[in-house]
PDB file of N, CA and C in Angstrom:
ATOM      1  N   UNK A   1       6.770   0.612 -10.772  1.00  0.00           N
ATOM      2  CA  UNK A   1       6.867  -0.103  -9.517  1.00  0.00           C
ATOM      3  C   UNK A   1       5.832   0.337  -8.490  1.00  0.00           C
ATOM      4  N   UNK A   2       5.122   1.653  -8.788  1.00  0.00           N
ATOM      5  CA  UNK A   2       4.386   2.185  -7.583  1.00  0.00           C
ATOM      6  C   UNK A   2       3.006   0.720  -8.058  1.00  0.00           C
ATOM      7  N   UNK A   3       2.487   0.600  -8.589  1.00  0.00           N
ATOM      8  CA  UNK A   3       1.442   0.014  -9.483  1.00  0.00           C
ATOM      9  C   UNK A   3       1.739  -1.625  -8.529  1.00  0.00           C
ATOM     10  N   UNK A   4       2.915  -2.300  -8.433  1.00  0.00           N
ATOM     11  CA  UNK A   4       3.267  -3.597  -7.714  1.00  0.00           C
ATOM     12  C   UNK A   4       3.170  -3.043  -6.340  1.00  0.00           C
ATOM     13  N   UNK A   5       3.819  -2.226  -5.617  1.00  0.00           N
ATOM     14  CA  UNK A   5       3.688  -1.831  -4.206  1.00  0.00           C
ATOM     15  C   UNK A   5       2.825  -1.761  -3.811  1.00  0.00           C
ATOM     16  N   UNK A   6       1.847  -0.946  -4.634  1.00  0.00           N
ATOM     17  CA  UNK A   6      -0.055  -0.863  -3.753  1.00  0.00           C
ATOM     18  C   UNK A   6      -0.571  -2.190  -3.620  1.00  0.00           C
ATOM     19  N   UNK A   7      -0.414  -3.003  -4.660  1.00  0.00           N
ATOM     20  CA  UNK A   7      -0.591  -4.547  -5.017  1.00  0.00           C
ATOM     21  C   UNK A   7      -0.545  -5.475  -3.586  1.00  0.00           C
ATOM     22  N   UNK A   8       1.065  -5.286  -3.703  1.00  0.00           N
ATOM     23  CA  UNK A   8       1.819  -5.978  -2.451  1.00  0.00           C
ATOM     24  C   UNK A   8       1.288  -5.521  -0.913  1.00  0.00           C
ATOM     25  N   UNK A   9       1.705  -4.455  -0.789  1.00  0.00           N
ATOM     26  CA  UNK A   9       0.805  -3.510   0.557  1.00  0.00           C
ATOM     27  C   UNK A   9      -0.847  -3.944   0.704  1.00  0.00           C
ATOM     28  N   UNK A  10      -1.470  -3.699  -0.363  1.00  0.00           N
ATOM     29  CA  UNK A  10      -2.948  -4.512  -0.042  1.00  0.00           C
ATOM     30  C   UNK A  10      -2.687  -5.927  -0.030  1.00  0.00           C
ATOM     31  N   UNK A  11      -2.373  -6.845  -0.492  1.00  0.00           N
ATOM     32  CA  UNK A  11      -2.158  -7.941  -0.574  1.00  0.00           C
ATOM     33  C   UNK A  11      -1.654  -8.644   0.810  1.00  0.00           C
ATOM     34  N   UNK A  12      -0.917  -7.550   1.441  1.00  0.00           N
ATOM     35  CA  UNK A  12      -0.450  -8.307   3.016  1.00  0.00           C
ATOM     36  C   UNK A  12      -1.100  -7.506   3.886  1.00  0.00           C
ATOM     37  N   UNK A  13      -1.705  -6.433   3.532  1.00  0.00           N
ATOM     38  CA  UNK A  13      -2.846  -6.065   4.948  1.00  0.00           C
ATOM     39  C   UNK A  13      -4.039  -6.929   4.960  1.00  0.00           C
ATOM     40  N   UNK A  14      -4.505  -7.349   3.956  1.00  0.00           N
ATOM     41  CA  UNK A  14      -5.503  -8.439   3.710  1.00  0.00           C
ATOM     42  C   UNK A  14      -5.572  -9.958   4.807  1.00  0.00           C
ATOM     43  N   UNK A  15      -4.072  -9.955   4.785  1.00  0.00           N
ATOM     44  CA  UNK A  15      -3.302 -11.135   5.226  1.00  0.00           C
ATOM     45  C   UNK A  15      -3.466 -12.097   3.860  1.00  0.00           C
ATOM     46  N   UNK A  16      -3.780 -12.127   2.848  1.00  0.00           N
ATOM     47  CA  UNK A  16      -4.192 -13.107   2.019  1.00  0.00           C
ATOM     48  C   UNK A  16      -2.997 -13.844   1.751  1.00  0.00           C
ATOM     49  N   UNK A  17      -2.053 -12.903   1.361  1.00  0.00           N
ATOM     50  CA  UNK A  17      -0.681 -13.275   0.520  1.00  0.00           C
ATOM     51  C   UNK A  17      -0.424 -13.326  -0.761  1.00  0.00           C
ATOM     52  N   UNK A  18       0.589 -13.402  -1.342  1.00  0.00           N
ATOM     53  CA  UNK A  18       0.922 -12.922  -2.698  1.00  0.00           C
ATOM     54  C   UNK A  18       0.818 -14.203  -3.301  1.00  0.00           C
ATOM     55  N   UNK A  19       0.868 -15.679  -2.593  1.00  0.00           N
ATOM     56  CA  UNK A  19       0.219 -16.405  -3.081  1.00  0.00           C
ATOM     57  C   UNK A  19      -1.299 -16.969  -3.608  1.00  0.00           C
ATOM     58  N   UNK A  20      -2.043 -15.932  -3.073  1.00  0.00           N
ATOM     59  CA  UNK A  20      -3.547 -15.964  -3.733  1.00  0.00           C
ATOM     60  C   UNK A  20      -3.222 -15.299  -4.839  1.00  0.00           C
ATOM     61  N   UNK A  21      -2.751 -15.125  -5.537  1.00  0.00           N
ATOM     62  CA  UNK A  21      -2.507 -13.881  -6.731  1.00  0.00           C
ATOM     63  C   UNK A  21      -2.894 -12.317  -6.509  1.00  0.00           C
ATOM     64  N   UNK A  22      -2.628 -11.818  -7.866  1.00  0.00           N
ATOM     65  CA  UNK A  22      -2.569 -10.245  -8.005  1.00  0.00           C
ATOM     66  C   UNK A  22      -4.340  -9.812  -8.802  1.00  0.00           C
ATOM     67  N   UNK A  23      -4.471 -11.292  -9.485  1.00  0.00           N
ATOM     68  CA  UNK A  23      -5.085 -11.045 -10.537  1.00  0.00           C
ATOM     69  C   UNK A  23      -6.757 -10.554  -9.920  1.00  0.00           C
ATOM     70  N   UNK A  24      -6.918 -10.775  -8.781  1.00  0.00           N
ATOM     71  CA  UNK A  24      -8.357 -10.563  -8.154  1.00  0.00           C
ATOM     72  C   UNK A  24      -8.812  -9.050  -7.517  1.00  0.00           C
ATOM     73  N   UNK A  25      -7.839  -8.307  -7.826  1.00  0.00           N
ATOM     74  CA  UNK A  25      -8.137  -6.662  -7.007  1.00  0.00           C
ATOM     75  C   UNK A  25      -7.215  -6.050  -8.049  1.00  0.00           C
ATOM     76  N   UNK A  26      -8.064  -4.567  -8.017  1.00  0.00           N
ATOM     77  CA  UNK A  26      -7.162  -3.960  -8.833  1.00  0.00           C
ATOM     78  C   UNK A  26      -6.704  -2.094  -7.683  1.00  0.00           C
ATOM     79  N   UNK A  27      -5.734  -1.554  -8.288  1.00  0.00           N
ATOM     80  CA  UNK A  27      -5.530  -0.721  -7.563  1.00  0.00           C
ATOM     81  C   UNK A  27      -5.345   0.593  -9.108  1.00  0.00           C
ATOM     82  N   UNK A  28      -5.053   1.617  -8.412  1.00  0.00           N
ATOM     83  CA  UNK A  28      -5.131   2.691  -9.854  1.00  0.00           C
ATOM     84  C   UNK A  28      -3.553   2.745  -9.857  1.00  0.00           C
ATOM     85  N   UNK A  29      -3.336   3.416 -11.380  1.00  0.00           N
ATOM     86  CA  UNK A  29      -2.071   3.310 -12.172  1.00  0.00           C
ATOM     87  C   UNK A  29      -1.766   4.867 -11.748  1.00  0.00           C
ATOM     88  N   UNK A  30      -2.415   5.625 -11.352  1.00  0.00           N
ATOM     89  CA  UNK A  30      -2.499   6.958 -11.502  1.00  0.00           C
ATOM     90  C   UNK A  30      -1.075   7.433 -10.627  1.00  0.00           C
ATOM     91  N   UNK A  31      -0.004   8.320 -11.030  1.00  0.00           N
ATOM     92  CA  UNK A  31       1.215   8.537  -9.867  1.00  0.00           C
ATOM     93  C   UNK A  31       0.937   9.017  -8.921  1.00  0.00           C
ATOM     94  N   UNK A  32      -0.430   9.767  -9.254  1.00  0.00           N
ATOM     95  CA  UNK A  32      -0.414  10.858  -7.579  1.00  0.00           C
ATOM     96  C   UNK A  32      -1.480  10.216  -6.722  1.00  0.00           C
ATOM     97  N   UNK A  33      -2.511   9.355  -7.223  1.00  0.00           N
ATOM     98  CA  UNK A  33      -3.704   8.819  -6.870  1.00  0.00           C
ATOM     99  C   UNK A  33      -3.757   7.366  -6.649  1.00  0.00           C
ATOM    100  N   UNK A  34      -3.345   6.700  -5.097  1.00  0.00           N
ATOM    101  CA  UNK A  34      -3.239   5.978  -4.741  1.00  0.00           C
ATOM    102  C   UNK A  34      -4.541   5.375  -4.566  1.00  0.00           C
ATOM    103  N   UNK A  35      -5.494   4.637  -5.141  1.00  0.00           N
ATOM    104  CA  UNK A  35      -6.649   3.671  -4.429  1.00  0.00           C
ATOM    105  C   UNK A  35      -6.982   2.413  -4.796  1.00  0.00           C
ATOM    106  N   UNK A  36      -7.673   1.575  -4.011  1.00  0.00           N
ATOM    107  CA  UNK A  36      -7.994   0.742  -4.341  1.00  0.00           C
ATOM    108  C   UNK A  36      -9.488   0.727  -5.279  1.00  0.00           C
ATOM    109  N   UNK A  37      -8.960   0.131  -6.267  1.00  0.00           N
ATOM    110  CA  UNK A  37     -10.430   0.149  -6.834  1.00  0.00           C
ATOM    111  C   UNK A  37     -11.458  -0.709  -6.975  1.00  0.00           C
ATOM    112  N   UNK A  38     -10.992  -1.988  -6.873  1.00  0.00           N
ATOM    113  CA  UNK A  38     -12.252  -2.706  -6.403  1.00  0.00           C
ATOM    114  C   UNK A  38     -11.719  -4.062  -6.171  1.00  0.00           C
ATOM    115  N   UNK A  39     -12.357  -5.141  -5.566  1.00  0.00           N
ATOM    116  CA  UNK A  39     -11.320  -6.642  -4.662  1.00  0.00           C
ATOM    117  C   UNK A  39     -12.538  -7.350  -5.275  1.00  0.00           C
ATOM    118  N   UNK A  40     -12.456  -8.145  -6.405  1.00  0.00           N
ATOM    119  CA  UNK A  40     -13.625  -9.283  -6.567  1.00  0.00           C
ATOM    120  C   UNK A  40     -13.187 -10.515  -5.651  1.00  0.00           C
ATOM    121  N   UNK A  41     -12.489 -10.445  -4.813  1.00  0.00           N
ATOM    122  CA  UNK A  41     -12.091 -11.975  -4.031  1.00  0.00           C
ATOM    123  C   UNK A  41     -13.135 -12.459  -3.365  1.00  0.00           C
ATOM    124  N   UNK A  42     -13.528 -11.475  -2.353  1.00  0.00           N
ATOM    125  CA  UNK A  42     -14.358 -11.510  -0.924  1.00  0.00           C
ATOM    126  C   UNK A  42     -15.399 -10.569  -0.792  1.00  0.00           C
ATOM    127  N   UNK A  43     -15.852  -9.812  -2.017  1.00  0.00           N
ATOM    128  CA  UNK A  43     -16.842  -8.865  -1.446  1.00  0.00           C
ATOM    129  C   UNK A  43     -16.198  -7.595  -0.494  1.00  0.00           C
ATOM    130  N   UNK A  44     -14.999  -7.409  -0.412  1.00  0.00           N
ATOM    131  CA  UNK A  44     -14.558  -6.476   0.151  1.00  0.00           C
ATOM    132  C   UNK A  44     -14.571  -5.147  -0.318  1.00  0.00           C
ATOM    133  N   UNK A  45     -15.436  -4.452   0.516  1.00  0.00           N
ATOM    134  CA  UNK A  45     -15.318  -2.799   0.259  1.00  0.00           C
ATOM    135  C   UNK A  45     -14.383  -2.109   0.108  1.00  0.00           C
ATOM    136  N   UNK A  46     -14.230  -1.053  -1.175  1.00  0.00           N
ATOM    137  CA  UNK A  46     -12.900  -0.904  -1.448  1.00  0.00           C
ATOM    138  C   UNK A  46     -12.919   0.318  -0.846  1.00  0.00           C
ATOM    139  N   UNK A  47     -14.216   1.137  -0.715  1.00  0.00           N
ATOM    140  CA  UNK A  47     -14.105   2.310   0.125  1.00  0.00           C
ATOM    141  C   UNK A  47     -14.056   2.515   1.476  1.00  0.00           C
ATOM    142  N   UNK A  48     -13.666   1.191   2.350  1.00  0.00           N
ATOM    143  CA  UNK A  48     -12.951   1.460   3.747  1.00  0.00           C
ATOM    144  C   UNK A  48     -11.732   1.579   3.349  1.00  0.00           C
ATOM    145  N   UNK A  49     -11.003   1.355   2.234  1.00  0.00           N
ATOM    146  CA  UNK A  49      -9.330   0.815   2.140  1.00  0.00           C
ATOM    147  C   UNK A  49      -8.700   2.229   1.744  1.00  0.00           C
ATOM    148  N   UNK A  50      -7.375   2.659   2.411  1.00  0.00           N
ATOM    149  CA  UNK A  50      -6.872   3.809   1.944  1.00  0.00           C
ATOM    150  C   UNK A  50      -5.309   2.934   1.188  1.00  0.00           C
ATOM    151  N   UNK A  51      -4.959   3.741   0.362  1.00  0.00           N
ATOM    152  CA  UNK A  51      -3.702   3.634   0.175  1.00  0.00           C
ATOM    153  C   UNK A  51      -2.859   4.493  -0.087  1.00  0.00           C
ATOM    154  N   UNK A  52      -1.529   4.642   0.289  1.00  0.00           N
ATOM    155  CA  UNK A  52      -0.271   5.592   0.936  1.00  0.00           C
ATOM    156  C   UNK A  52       0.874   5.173  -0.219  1.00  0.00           C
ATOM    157  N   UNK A  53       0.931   6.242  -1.227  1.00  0.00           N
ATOM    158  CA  UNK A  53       2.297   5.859  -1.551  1.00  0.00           C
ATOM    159  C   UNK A  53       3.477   6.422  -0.481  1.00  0.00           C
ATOM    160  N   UNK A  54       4.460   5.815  -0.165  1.00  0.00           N
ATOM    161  CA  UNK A  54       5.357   6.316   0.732  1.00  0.00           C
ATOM    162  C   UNK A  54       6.613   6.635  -0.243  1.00  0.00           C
ATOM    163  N   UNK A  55       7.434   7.831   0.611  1.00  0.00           N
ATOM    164  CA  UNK A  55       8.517   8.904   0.115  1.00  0.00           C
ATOM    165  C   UNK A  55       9.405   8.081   0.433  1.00  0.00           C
ATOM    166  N   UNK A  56      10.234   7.046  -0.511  1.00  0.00           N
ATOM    167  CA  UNK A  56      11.589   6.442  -0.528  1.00  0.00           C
ATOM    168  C   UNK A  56      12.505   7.661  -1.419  1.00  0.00           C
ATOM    169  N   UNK A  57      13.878   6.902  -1.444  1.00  0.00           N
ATOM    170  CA  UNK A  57      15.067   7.598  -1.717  1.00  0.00           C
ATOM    171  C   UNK A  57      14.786   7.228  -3.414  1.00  0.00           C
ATOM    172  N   UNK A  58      15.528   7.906  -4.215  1.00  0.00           N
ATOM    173  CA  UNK A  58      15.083   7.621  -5.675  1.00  0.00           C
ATOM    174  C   UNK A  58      15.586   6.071  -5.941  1.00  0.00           C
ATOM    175  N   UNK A  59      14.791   5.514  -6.893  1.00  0.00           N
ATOM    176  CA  UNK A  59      15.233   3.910  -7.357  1.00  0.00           C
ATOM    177  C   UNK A  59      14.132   3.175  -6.094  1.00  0.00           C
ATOM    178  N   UNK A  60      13.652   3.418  -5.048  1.00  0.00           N
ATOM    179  CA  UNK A  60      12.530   3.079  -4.510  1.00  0.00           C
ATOM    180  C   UNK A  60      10.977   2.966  -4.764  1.00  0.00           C
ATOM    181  N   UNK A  61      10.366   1.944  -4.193  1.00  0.00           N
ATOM    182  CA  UNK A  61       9.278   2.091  -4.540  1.00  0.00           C
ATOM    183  C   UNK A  61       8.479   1.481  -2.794  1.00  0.00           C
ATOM    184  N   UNK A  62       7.647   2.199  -2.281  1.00  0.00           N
ATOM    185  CA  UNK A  62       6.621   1.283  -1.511  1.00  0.00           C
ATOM    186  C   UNK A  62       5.286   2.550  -0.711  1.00  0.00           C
ATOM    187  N   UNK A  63       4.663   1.495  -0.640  1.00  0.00           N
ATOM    188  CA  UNK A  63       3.461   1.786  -0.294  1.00  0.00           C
ATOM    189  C   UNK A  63       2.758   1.508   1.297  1.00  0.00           C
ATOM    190  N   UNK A  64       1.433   1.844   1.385  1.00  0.00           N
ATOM    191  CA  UNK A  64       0.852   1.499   2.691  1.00  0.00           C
ATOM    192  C   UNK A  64      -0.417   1.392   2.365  1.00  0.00           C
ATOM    193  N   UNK A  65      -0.875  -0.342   3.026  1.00  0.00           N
ATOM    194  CA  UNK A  65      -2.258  -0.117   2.825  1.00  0.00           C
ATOM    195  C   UNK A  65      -3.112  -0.407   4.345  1.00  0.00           C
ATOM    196  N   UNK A  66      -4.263   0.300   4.595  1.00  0.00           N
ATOM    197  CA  UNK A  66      -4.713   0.187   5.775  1.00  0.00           C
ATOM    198  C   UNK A  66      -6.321   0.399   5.627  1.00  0.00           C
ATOM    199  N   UNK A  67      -6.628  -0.381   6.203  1.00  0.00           N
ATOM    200  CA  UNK A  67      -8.433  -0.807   5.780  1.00  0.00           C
ATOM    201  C   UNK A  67      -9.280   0.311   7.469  1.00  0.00           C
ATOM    202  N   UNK A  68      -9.143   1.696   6.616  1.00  0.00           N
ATOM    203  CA  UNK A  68      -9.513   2.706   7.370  1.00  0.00           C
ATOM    204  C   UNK A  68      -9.260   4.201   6.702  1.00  0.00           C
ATOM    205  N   UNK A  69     -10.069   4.359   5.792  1.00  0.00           N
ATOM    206  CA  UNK A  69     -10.101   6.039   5.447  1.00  0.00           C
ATOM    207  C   UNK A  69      -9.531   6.772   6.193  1.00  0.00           C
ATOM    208  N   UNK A  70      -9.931   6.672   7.680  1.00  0.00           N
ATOM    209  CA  UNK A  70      -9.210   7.826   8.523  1.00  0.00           C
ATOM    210  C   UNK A  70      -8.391   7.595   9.336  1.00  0.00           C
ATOM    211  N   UNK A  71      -7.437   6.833   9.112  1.00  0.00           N
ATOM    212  CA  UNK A  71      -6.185   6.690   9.595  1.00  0.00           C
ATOM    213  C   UNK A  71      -5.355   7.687   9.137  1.00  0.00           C
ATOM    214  N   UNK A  72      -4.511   8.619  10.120  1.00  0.00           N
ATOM    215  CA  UNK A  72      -3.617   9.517  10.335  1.00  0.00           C
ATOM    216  C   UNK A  72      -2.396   8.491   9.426  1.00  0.00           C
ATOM    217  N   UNK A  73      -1.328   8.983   8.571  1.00  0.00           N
ATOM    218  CA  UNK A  73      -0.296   8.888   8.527  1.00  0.00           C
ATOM    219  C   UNK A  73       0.623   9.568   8.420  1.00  0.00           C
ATOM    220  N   UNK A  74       1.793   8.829   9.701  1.00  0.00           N
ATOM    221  CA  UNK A  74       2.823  10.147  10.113  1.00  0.00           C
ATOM    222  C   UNK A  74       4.146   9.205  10.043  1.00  0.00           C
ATOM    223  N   UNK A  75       4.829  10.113   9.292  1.00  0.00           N
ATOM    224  CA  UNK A  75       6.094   9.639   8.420  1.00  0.00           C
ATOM    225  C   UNK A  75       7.497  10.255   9.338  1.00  0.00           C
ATOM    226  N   UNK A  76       7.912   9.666   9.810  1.00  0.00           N
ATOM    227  CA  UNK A  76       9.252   9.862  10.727  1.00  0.00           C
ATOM    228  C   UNK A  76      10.626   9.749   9.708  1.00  0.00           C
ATOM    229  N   UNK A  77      11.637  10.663  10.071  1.00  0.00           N
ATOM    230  CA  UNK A  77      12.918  10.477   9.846  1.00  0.00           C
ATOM    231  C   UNK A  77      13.785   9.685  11.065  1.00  0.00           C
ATOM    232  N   UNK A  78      14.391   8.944  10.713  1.00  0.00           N
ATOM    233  CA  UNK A  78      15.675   8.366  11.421  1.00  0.00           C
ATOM    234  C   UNK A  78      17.366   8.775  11.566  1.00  0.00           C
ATOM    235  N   UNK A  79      17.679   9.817  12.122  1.00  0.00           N
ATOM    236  CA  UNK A  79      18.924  10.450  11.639  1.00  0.00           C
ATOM    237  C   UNK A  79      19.857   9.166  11.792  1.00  0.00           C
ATOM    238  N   UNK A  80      20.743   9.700  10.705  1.00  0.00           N
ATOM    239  CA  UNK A  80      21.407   8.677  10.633  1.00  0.00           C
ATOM    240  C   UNK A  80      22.418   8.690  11.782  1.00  0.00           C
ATOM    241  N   UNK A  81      22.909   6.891  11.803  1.00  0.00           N
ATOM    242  CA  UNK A  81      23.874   6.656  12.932  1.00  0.00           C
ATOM    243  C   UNK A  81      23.191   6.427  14.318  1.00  0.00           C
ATOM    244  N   UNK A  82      21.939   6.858  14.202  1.00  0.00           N
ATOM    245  CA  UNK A  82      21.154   7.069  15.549  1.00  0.00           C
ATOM    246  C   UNK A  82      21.051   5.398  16.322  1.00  0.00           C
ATOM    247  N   UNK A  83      21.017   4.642  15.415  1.00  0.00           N
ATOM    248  CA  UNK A  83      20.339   3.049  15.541  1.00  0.00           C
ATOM    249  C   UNK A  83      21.769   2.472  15.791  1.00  0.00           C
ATOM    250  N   UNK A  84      22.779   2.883  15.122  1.00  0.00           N
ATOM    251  CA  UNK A  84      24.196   2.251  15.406  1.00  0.00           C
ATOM    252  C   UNK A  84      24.191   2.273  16.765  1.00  0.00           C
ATOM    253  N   UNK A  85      25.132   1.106  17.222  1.00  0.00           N
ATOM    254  CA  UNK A  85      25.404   1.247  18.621  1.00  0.00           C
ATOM    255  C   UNK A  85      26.970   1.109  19.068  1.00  0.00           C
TER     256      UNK A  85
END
């Protein structure tokens, strides 16, 4: 599932949509090594694009994609009950 998430995550930072298909960019299979590896759609550079696997609960899967190498990512907890009102 990590392999569809990078997919999906690039696919809507793009804005393209999951209706242009999957089949035009590829991303790596690798578990620990999130990247994009190359977008034949548009000529898009794959080395501005970072990608984030993100820490779900087990049986989860998702990702982050953001067209900026050096973007900081900072991962917050939500204690629970906090959002209840």
């Amino acid at each position: 599932y990590s392999i569809w998430s990078r997919k999906e995550a690039y696919i809507k930072a793009t804005g393209l949509g999951v209706s242009r298909g999957l089949d035009h960019f590829d991303v790596s299979a690798a578990p620990a090594e999130a990247h994009l590896l190359a977008d034949r759609s548009q000529d898009r550079r794959t080395e501005t694009w970072a990608l984030h696997d993100l820490v779900l609960e087990p049986g989860y899967s998702g990702a982050l994609a953001v067209d900026s190498v050096d973007a900081t990512l900072i991962a917050l907890t939500v204690a629970p009950g906090i959002l209840s009102c």
